[in-house]
PDB file of N, CA and C in Angstrom:
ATOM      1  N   UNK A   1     123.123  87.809 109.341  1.00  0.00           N
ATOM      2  CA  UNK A   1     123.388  88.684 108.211  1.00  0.00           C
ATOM      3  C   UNK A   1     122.358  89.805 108.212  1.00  0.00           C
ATOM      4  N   UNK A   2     122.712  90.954 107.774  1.00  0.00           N
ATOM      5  CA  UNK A   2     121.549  91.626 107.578  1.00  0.00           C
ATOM      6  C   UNK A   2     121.474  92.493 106.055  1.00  0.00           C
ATOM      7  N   UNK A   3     120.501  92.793 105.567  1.00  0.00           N
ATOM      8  CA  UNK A   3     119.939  92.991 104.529  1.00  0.00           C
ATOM      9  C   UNK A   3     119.072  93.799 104.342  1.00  0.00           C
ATOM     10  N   UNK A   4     119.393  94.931 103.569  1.00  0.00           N
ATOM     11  CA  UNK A   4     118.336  96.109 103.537  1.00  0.00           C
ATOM     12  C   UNK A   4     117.412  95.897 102.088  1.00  0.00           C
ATOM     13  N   UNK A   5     115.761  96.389 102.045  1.00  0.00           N
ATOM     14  CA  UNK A   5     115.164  96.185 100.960  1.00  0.00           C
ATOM     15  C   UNK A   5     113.663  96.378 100.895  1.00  0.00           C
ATOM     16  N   UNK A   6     113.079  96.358 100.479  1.00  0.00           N
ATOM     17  CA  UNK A   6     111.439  96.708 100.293  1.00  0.00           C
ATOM     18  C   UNK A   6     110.608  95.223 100.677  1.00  0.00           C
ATOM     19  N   UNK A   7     110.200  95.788 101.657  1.00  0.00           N
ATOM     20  CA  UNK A   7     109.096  95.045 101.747  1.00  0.00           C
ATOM     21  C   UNK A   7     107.996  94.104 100.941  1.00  0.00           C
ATOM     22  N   UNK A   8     107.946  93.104 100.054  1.00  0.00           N
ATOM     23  CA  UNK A   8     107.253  92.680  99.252  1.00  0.00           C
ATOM     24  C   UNK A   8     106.384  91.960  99.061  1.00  0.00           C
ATOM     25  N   UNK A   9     105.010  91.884  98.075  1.00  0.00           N
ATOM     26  CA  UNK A   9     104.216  90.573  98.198  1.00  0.00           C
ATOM     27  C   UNK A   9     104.926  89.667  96.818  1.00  0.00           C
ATOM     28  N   UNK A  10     105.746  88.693  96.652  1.00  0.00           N
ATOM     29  CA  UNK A  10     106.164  88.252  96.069  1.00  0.00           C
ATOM     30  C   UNK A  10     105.518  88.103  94.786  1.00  0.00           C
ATOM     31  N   UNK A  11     104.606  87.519  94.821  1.00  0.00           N
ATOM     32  CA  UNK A  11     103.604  86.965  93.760  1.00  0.00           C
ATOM     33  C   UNK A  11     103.237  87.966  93.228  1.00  0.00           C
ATOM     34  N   UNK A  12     102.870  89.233  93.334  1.00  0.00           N
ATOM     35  CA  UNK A  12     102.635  90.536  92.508  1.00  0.00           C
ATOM     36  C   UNK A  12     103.536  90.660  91.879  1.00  0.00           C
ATOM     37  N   UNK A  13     104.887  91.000  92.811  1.00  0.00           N
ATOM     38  CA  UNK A  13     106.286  91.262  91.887  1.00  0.00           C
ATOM     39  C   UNK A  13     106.782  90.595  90.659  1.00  0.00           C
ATOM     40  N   UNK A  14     106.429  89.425  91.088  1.00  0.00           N
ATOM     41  CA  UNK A  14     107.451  88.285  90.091  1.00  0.00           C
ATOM     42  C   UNK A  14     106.247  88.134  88.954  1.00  0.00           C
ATOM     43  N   UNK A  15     104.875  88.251  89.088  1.00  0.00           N
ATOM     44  CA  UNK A  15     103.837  87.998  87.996  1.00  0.00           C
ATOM     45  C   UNK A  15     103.565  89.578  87.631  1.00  0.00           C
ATOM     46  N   UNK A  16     103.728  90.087  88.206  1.00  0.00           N
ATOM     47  CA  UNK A  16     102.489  91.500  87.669  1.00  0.00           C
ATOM     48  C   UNK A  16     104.242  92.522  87.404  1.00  0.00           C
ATOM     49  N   UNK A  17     105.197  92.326  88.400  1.00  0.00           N
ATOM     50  CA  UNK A  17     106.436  93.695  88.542  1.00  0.00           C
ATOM     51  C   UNK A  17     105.190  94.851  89.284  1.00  0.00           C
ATOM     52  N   UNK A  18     104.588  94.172  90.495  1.00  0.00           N
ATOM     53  CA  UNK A  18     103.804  95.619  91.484  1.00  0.00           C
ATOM     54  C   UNK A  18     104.760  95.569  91.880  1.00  0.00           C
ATOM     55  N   UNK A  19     104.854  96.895  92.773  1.00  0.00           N
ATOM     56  CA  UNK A  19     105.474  97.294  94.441  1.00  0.00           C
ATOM     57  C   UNK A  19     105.558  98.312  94.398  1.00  0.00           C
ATOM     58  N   UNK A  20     106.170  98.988  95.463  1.00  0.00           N
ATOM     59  CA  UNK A  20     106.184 100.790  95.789  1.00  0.00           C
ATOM     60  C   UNK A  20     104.248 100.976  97.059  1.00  0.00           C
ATOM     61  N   UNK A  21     104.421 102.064  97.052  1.00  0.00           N
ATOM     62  CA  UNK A  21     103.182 103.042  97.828  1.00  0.00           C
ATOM     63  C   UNK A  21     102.097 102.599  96.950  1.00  0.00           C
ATOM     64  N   UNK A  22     102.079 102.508  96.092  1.00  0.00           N
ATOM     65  CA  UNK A  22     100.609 102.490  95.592  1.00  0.00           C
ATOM     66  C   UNK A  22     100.132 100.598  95.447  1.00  0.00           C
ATOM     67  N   UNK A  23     101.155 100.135  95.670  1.00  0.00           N
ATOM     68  CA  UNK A  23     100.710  98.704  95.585  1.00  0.00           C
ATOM     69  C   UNK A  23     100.658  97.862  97.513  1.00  0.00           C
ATOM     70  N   UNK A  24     100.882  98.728  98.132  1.00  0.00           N
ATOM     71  CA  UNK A  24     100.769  98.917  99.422  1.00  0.00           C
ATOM     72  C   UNK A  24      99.998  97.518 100.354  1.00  0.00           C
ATOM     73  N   UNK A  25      98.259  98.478 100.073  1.00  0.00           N
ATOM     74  CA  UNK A  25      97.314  97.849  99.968  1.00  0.00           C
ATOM     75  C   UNK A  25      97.214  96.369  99.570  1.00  0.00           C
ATOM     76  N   UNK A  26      97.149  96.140  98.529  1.00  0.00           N
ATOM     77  CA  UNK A  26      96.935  94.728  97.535  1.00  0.00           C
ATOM     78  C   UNK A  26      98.003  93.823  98.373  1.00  0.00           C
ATOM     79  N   UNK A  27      99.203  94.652  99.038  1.00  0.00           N
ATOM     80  CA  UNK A  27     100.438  93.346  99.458  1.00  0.00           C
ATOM     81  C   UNK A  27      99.671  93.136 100.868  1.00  0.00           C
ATOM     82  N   UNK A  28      99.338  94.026 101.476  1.00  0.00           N
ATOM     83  CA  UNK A  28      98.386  93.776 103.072  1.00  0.00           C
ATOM     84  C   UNK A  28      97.407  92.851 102.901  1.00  0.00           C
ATOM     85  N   UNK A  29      97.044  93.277 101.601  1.00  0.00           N
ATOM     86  CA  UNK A  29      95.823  91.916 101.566  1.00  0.00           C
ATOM     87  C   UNK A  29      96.304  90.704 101.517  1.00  0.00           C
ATOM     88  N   UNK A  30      96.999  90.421 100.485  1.00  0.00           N
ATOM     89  CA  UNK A  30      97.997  89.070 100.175  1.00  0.00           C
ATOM     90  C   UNK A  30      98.459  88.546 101.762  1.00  0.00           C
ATOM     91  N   UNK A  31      99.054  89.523 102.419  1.00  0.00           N
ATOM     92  CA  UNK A  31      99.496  89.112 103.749  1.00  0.00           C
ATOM     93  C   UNK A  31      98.956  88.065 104.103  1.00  0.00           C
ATOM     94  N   UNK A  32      97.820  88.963 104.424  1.00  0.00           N
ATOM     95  CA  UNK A  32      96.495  88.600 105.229  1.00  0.00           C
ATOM     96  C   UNK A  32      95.982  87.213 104.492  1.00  0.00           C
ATOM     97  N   UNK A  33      96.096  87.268 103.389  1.00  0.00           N
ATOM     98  CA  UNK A  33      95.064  85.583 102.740  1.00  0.00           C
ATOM     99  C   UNK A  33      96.245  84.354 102.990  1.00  0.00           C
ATOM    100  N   UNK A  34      97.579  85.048 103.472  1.00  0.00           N
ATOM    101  CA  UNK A  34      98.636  83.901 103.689  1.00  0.00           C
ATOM    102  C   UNK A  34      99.651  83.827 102.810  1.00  0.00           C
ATOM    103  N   UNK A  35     100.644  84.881 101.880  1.00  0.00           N
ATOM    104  CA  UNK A  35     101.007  85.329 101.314  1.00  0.00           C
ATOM    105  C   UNK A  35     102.714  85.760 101.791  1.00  0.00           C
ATOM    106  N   UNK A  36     103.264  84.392 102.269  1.00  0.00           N
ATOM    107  CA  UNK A  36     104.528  85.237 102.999  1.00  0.00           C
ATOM    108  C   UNK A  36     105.436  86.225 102.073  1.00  0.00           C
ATOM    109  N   UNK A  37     105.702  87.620 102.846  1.00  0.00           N
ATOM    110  CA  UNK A  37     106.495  88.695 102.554  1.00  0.00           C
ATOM    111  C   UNK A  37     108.342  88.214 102.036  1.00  0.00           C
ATOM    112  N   UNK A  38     108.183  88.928 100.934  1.00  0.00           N
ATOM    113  CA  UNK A  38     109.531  88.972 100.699  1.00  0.00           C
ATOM    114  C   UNK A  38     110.392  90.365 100.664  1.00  0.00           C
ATOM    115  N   UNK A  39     111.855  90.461 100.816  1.00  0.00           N
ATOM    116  CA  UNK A  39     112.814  91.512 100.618  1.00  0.00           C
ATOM    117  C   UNK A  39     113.550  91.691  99.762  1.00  0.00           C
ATOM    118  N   UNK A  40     113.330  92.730  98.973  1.00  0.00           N
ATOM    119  CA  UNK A  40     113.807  92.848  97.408  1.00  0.00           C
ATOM    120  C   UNK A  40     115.013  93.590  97.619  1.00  0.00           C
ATOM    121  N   UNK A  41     116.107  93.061  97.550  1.00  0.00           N
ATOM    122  CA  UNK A  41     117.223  94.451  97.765  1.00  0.00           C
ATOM    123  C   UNK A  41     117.531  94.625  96.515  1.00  0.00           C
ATOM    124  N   UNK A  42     116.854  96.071  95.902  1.00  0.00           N
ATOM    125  CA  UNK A  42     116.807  95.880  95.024  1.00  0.00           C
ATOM    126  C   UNK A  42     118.245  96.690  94.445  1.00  0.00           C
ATOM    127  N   UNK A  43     119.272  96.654  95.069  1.00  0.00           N
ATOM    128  CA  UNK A  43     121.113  97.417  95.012  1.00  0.00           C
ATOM    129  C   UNK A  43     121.092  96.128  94.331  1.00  0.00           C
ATOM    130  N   UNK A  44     121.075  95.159  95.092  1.00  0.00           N
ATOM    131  CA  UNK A  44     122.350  93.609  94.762  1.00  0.00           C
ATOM    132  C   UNK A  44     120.981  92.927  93.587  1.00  0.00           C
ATOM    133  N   UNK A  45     119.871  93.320  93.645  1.00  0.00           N
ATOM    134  CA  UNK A  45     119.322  92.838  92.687  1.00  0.00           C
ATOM    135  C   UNK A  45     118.764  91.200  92.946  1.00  0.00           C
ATOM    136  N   UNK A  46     118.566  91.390  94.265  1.00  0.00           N
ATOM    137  CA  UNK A  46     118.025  89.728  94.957  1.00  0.00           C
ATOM    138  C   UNK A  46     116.920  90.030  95.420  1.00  0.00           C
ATOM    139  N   UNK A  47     115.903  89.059  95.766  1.00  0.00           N
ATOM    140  CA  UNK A  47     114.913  88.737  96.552  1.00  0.00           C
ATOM    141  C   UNK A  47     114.881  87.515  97.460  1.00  0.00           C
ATOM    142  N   UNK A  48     114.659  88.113  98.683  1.00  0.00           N
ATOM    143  CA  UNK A  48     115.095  87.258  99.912  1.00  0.00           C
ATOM    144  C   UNK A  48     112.992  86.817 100.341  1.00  0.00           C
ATOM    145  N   UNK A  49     112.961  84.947  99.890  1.00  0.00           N
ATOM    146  CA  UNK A  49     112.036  84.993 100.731  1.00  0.00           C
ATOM    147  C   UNK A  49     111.852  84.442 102.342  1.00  0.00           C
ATOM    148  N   UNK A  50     110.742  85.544 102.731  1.00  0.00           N
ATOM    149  CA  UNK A  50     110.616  85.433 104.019  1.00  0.00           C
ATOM    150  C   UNK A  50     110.451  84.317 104.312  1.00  0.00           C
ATOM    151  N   UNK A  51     110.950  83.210 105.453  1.00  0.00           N
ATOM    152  CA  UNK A  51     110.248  82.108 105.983  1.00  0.00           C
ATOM    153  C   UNK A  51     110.720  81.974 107.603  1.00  0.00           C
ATOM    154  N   UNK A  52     110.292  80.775 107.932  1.00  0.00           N
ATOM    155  CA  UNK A  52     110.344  80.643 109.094  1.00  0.00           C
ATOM    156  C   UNK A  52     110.719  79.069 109.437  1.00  0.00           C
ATOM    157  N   UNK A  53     111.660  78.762 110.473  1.00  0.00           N
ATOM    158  CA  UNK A  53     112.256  77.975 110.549  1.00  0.00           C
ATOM    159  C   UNK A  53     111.508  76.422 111.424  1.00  0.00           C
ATOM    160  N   UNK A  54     109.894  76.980 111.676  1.00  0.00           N
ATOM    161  CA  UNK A  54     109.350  76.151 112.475  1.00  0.00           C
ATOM    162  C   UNK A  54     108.018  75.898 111.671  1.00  0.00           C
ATOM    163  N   UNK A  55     107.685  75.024 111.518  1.00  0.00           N
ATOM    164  CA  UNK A  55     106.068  75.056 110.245  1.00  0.00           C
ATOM    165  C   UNK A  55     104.859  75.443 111.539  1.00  0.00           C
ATOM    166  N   UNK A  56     103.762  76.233 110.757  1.00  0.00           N
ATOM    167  CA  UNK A  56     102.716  76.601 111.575  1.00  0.00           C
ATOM    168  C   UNK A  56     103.203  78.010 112.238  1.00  0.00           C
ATOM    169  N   UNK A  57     104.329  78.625 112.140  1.00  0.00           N
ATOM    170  CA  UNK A  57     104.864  80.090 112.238  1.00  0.00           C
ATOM    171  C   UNK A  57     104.656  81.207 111.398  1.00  0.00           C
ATOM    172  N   UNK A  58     104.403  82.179 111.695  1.00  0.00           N
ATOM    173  CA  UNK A  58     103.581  83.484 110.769  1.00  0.00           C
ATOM    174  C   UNK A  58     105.212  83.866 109.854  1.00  0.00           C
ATOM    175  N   UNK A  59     105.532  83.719 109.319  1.00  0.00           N
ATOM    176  CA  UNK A  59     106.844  84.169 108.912  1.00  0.00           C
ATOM    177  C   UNK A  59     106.844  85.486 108.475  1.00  0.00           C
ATOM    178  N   UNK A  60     105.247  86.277 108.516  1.00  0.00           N
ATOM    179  CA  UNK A  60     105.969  88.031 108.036  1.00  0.00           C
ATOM    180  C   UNK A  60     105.356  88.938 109.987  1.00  0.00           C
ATOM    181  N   UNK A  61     105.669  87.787 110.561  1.00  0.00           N
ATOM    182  CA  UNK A  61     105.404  88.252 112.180  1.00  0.00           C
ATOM    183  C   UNK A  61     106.561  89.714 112.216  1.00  0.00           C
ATOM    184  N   UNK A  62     106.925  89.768 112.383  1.00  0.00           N
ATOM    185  CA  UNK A  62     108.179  91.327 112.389  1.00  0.00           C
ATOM    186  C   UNK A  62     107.845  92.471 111.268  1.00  0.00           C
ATOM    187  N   UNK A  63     107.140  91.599 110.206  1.00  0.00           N
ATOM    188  CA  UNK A  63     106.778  92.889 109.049  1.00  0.00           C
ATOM    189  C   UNK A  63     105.663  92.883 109.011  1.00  0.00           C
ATOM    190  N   UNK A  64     104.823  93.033 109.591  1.00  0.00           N
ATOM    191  CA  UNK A  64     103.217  93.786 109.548  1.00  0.00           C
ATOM    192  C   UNK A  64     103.605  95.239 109.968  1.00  0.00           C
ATOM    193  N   UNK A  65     103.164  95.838 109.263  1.00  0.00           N
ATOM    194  CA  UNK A  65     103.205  97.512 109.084  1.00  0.00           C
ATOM    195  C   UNK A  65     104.089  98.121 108.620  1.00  0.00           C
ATOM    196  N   UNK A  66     104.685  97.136 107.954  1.00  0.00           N
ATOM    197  CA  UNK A  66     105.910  97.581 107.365  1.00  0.00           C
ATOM    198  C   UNK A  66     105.729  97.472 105.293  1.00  0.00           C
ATOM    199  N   UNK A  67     104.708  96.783 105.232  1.00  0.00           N
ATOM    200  CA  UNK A  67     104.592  96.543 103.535  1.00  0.00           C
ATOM    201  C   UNK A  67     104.770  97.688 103.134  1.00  0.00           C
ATOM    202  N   UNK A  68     105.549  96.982 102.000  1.00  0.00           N
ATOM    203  CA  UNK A  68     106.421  98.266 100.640  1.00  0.00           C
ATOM    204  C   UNK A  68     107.350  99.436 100.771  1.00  0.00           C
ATOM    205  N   UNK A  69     107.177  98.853 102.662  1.00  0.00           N
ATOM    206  CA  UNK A  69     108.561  99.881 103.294  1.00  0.00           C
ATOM    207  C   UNK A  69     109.881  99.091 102.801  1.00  0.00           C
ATOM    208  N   UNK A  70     110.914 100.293 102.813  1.00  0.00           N
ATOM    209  CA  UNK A  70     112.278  99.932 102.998  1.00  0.00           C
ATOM    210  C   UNK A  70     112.066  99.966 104.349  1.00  0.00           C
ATOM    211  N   UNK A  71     113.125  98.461 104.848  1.00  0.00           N
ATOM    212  CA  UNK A  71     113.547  97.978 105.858  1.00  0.00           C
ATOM    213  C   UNK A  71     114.995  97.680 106.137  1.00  0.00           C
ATOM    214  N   UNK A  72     115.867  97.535 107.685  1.00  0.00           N
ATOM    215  CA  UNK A  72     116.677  96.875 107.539  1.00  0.00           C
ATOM    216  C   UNK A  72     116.496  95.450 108.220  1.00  0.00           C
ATOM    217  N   UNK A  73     116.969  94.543 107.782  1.00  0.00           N
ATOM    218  CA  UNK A  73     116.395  92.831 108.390  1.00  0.00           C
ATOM    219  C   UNK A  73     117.725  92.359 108.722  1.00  0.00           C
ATOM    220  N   UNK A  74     117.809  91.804 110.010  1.00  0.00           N
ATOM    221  CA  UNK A  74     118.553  91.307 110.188  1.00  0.00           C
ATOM    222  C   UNK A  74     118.356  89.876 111.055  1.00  0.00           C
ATOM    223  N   UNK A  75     118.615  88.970 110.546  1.00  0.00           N
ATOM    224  CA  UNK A  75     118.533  87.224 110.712  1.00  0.00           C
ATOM    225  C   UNK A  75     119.055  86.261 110.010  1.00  0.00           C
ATOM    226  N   UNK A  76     118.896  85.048 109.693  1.00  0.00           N
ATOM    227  CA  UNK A  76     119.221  83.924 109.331  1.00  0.00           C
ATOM    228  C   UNK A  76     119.655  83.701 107.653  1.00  0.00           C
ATOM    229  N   UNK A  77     120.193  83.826 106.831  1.00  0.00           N
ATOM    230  CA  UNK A  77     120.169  84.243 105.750  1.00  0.00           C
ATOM    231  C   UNK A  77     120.539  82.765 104.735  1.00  0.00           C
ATOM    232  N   UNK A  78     119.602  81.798 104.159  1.00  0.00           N
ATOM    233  CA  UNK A  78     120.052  80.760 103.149  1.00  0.00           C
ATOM    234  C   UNK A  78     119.774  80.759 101.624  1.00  0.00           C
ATOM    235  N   UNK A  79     120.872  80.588 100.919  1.00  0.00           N
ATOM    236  CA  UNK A  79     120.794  80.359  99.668  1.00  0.00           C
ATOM    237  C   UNK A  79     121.252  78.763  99.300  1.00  0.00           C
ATOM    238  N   UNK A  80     120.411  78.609  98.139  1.00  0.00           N
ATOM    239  CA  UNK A  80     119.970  77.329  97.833  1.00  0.00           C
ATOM    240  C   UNK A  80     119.294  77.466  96.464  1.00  0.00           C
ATOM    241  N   UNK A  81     120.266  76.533  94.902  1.00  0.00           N
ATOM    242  CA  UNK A  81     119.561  76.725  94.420  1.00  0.00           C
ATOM    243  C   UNK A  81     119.194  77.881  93.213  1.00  0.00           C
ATOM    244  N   UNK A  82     120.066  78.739  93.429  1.00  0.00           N
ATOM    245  CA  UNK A  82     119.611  80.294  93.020  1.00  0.00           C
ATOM    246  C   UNK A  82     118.573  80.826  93.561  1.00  0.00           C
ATOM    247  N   UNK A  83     118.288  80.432  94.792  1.00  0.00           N
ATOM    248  CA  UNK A  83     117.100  81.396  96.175  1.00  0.00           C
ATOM    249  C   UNK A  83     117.701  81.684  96.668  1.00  0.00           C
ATOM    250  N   UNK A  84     117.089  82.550  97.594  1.00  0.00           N
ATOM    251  CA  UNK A  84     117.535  83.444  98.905  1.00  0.00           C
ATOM    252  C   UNK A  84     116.752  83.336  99.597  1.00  0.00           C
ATOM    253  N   UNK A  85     116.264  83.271 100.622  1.00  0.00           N
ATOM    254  CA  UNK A  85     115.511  83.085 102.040  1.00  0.00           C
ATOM    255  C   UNK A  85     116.205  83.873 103.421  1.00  0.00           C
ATOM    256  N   UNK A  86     115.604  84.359 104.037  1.00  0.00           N
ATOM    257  CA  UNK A  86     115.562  84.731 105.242  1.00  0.00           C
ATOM    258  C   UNK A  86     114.986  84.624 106.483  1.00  0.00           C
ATOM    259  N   UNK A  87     114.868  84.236 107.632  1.00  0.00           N
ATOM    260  CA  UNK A  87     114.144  84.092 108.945  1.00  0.00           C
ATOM    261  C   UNK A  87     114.733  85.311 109.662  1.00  0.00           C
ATOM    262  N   UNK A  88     114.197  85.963 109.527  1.00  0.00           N
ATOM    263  CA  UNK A  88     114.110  87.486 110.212  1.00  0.00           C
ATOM    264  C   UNK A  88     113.819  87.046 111.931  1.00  0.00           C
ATOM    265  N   UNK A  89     114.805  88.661 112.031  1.00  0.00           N
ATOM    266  CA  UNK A  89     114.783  88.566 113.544  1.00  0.00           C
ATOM    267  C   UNK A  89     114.316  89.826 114.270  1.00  0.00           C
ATOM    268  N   UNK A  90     115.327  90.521 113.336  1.00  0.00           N
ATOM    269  CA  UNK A  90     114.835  92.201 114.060  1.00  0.00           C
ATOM    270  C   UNK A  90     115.087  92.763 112.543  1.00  0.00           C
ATOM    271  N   UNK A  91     114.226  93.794 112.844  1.00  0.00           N
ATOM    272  CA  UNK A  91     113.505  94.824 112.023  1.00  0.00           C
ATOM    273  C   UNK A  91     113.781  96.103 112.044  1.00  0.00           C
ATOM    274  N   UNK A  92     114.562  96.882 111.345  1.00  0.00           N
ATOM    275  CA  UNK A  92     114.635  98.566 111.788  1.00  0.00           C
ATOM    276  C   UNK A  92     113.986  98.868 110.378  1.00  0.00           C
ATOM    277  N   UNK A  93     113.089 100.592 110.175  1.00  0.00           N
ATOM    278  CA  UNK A  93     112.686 100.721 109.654  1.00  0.00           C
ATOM    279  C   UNK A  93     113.441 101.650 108.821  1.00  0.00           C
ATOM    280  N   UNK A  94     113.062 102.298 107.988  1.00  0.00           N
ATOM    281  CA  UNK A  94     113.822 103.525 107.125  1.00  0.00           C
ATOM    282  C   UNK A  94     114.482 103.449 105.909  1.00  0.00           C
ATOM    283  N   UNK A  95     114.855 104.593 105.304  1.00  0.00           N
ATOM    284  CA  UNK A  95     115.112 104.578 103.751  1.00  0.00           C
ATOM    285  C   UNK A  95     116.512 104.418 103.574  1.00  0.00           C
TER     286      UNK A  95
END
């Protein structure tokens, strides 16, 4: 499936409502402390979190340099629950 949407640090979004350019930064950090990335499409009004289908796998491996970008993602797509999840495969960038 693929799925277009912003790049996200989840835990900002859903506690604070950060994201965009100026919250950039703070989601790189999150990355970095272990913080898997999520995709907000924010048309259909979902958030897809990032994971990975093997434990001990970087699951925002394809989105480093990409935080708070619009992306297009295309991979594995499960709902469960009222979640959304994704295991990303390939990555195109742009608005």
């Amino acid at each position: 499936m693929t799925i277009k949407g912003r790049v996200i640090d989840p835990v900002c979004y859903m506690a604070m409502n950060l994201k965009g350019e100026a919250h950039k930064q703070c989601a790189t950090a999150c990355g970095k402390a272990g913080q898997a990335f999520g995709i907000l499409d924010e048309k259909a009004g979902a958030l897809y979190q990032v994971i990975e289908r093997a434990s001990g796998t970087d699951p925002n491996k394809h989105l480093w340099g990409h935080e708070e970008d619009i992306v297009t993602v295309k991979g594995i797509v499960f709902h469960k629950d009222g979640m959304h999840a994704i295991v990303s495969q390939e990555i195109t960038s742009g608005s």
